[in-house]
Protein backbone atom coordinates (compact mmCIF):
# COMPACT_ATOMS: atom_id res chain seq x y z
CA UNK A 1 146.35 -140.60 -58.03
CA UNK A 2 143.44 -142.70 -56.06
CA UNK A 3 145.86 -145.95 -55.89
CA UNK A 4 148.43 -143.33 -54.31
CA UNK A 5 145.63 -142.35 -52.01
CA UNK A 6 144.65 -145.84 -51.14
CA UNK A 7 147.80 -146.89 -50.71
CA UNK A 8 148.47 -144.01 -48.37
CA UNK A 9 145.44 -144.92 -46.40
CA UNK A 10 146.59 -148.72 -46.49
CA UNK A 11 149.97 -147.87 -45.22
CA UNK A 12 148.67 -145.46 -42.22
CA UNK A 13 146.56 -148.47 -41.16
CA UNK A 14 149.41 -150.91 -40.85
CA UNK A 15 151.41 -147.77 -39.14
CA UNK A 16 148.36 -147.74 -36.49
CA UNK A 17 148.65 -151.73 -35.87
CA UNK A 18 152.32 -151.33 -35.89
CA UNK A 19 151.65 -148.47 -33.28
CA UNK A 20 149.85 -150.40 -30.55
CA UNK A 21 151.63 -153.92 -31.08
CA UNK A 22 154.96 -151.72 -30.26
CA UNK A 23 152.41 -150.54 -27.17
CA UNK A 24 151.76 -154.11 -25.99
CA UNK A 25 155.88 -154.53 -25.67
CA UNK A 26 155.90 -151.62 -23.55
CA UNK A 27 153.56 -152.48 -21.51
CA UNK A 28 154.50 -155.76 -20.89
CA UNK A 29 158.62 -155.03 -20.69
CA UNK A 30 158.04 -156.21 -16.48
CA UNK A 31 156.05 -158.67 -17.24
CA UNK A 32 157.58 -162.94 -16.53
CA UNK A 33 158.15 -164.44 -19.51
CA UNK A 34 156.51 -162.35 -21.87
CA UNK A 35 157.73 -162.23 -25.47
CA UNK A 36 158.06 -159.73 -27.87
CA UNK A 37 155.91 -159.19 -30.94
CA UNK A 38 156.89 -158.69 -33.97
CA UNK A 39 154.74 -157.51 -36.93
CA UNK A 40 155.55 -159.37 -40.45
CA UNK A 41 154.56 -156.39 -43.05
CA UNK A 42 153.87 -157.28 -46.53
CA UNK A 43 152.88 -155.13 -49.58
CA UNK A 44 149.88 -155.55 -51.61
CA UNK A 45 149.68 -155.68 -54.97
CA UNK A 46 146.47 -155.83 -57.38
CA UNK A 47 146.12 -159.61 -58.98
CA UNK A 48 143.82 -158.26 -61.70
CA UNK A 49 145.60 -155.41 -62.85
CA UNK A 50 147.58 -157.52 -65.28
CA UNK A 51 151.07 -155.94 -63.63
CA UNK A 52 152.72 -155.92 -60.99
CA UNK A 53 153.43 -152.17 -60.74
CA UNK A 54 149.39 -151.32 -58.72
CA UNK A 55 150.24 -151.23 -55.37
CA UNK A 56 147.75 -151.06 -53.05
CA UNK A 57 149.66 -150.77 -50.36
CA UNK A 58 151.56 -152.21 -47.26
CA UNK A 59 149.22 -154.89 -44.65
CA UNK A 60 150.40 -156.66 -41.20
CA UNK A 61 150.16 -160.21 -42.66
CA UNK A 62 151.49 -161.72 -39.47
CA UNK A 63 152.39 -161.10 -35.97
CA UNK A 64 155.21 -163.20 -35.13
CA UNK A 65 157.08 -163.37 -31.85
CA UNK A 66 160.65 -162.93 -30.34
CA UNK A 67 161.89 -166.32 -28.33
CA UNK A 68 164.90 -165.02 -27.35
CA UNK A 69 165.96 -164.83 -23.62
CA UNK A 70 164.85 -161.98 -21.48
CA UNK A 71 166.54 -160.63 -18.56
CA UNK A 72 167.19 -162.90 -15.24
CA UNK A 73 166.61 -160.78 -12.43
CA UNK A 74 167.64 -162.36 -8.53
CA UNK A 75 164.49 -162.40 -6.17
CA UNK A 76 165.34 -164.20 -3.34
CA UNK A 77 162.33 -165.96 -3.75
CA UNK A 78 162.67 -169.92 -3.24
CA UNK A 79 159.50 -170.38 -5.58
CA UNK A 80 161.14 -168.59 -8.25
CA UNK A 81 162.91 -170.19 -11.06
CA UNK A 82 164.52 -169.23 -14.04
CA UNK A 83 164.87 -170.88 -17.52
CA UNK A 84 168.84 -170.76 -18.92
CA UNK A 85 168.41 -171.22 -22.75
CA UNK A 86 165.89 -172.75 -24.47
CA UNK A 87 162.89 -174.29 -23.13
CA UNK A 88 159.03 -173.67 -21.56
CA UNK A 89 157.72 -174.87 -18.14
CA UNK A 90 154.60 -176.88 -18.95
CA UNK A 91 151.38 -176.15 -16.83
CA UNK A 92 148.15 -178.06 -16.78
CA UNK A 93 144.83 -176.26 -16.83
CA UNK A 94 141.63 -178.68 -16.40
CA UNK A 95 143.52 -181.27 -19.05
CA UNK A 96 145.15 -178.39 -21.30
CA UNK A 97 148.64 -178.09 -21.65
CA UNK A 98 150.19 -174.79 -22.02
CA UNK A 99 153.99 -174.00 -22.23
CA UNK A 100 155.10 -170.52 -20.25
CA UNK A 101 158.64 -168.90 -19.55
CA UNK A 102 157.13 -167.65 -16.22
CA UNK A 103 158.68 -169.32 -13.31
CA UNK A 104 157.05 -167.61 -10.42
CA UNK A 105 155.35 -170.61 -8.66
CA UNK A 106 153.12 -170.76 -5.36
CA UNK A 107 151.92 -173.30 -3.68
CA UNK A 108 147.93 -174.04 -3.49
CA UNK A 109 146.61 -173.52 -0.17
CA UNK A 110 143.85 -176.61 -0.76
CA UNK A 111 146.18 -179.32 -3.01
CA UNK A 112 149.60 -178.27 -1.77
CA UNK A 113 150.46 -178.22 -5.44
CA UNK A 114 153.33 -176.12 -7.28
CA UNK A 115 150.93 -173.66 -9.67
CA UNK A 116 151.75 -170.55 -11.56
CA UNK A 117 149.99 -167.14 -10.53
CA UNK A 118 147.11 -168.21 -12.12
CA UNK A 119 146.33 -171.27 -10.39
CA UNK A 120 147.70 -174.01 -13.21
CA UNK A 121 149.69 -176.83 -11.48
CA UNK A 122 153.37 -176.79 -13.34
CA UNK A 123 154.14 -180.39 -14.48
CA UNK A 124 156.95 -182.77 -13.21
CA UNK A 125 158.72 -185.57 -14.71
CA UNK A 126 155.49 -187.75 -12.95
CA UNK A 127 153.03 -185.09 -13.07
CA UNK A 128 151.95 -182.51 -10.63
CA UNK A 129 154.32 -181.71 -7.21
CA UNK A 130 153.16 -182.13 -4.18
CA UNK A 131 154.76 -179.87 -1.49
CA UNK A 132 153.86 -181.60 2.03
CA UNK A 133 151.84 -178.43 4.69
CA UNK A 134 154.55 -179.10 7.18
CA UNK A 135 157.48 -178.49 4.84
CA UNK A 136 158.82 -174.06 4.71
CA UNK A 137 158.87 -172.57 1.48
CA UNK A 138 162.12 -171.17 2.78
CA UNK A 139 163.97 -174.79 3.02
CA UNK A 140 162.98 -175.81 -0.61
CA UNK A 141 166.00 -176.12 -2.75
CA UNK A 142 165.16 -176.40 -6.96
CA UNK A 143 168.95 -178.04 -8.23
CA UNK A 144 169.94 -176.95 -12.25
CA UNK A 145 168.37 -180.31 -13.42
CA UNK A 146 164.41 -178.85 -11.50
CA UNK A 147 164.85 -181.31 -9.07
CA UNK A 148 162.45 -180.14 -6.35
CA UNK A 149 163.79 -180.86 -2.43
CA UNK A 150 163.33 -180.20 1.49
CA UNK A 151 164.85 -181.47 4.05
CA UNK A 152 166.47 -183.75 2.12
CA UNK A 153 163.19 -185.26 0.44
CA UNK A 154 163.25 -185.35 -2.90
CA UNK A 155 159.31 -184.32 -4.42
CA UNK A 156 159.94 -184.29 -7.83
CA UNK A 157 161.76 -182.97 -10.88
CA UNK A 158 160.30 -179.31 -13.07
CA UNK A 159 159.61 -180.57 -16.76
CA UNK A 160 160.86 -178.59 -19.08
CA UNK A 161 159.97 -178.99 -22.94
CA UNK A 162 160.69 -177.66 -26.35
CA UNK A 163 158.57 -176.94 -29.52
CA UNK A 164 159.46 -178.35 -32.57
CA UNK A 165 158.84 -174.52 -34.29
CA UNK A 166 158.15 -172.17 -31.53
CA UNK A 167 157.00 -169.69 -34.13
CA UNK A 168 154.02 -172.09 -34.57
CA UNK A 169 152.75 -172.28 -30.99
CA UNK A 170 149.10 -169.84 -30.25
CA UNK A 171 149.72 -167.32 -27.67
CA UNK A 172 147.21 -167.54 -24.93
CA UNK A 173 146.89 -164.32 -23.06
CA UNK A 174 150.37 -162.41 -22.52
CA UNK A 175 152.06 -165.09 -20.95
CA UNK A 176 151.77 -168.57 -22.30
CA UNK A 177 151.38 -169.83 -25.88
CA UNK A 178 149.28 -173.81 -26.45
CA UNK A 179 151.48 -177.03 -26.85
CA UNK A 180 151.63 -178.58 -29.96
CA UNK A 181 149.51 -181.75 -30.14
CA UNK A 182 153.04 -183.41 -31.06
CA UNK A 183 156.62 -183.18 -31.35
CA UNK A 184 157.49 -181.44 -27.66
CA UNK A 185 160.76 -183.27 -26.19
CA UNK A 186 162.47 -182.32 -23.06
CA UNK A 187 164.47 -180.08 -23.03
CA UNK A 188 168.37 -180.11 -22.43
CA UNK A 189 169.09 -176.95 -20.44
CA UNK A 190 169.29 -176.02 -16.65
CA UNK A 191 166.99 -173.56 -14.43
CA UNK A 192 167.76 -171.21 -11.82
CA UNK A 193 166.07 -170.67 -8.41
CA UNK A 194 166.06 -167.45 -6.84
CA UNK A 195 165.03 -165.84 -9.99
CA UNK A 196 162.78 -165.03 -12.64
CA UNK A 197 162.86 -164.03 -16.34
CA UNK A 198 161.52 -160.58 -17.22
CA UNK A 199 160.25 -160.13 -20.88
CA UNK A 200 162.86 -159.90 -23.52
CA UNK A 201 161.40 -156.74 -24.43
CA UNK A 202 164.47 -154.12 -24.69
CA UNK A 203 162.32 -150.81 -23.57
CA UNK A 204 165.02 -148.06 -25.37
CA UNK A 205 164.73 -149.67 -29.06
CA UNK A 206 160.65 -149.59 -28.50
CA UNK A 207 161.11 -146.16 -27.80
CA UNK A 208 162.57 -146.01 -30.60
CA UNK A 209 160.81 -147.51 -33.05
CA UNK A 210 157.46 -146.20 -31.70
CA UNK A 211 159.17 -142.60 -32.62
CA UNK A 212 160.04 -143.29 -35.86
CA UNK A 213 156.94 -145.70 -36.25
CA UNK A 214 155.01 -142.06 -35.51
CA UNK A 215 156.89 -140.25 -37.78
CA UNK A 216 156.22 -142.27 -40.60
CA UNK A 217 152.54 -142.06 -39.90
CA UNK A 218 152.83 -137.88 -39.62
CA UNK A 219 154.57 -138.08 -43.63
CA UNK A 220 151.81 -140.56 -45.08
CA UNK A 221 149.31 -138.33 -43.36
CA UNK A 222 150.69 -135.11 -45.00
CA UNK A 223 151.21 -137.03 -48.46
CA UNK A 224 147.62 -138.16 -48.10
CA UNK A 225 146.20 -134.45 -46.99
CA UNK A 226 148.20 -133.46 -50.30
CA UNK A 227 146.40 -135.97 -52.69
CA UNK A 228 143.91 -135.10 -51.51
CA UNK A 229 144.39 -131.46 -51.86
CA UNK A 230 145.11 -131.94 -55.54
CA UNK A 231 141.96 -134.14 -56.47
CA UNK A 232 139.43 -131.60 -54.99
CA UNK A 233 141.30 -129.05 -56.88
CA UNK A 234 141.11 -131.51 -60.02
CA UNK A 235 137.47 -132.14 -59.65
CA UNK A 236 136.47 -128.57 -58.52
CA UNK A 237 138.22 -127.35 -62.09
């Protein structure tokens, strides 16, 4: 009767980290190049109980994340660029690499560098690029391959890399994950201006998992209320 309770205890915490990890999706479903987590749920068992039949209930072990494509939405924007396949832009902040699916660039007002929205210069082939003062935003043309143009001067080509296991890459913030001290490669895929990539969060199956996700926590909570019903009537007889 008290592993039941414990494991109904154990499994209405892991139904409370489920809860706001399906949250986070939500929130983020607008968000550039966010990806969707995933919680990896084990259950417990107790080692020293000689059997495998003590369960101490269910734990989030892991929370892994979805690399599939989100949606590709048409801006307009001549800054904007989206990712078709596989693939992560690679910024540079102060000597750190970090690999993003966000493609909403801006140029820097004091190093008339390409940057993301939060100031990291996105990498070409040779490093930063350079967008000259004179040159429109409007008149700069980003080809399949991320060759960056204007008025027919060429100012460098987008890098775009690969992981060798994206499931191994740390997440920094909502919208960019680490590189891997080794093993990124270019990638072989082509990028579209004039858009972006929303997260590949689908909004109607987080509905719907945060409904049942609730419902399961309402039963535990009743079949934990009942244990516990029974042991104070155990205990007060």
């Amino acid at each position: 009767m008290f592993n039941g309770l414990y494991s109904g205890a154990s499994a209405m915490n892991t139904l409370s980290q489920h809860q706001e990890i399906i949250s986070s999706n939500l929130m983020h479903v607008n968000t550039p190049g966010h990806r969707r987590n995933i919680p990896a749920i084990r259950q417990r068992f107790d080692a020293d109980a000689g059997r495998r039949g003590v369960a101490l209930g269910p734990e989030v072990e892991s929370v892994q994340r979805d690399f599939s494509a989100g949606r590709s939405v048409a801006t307009g924007r001549a800054l904007d660029v989206a990712i078709a396949g596989d693939g992560f832009f690679l910024y540079n902040n102060g000597g750190q690499e970090i690999l993003s699916r966000n493609g909403r660039l801006y140029r820097n007002p004091n190093t008339n560098e390409l940057v993301s929205e939060d100031g990291f210069a996105v990498q070409g082939r040779g490093g930063a690029i350079s967008i000259p003062p004179d040159v429109a935003t409007r008149s700069i043309t980003i080809n399949d391959d991320g060759t960056v143009s204007a008025d027919g001067q060429e100012l460098g080509q987008l890098r775009v890399v690969t992981a060798p296991n994206n499931q191994e890459l740390e997440p920094i913030g909502t919208l960019g994950f680490m590189a891997p001290n080794a093993g990124m490669v270019d990638a072989d895929t082509t990028l579209e201006q004039f858009h972006h990539e929303l997260s590949n969060v689908q909004p109607v199956n987080e509905l719907i998992s945060l409904i049942v996700n609730t419902r399961q926590y309402e039963a535990m909570q009743r079949a934990a209320r009942s244990i516990g019903d029974t042991l104070a009537e155990f205990i007060r007889s």
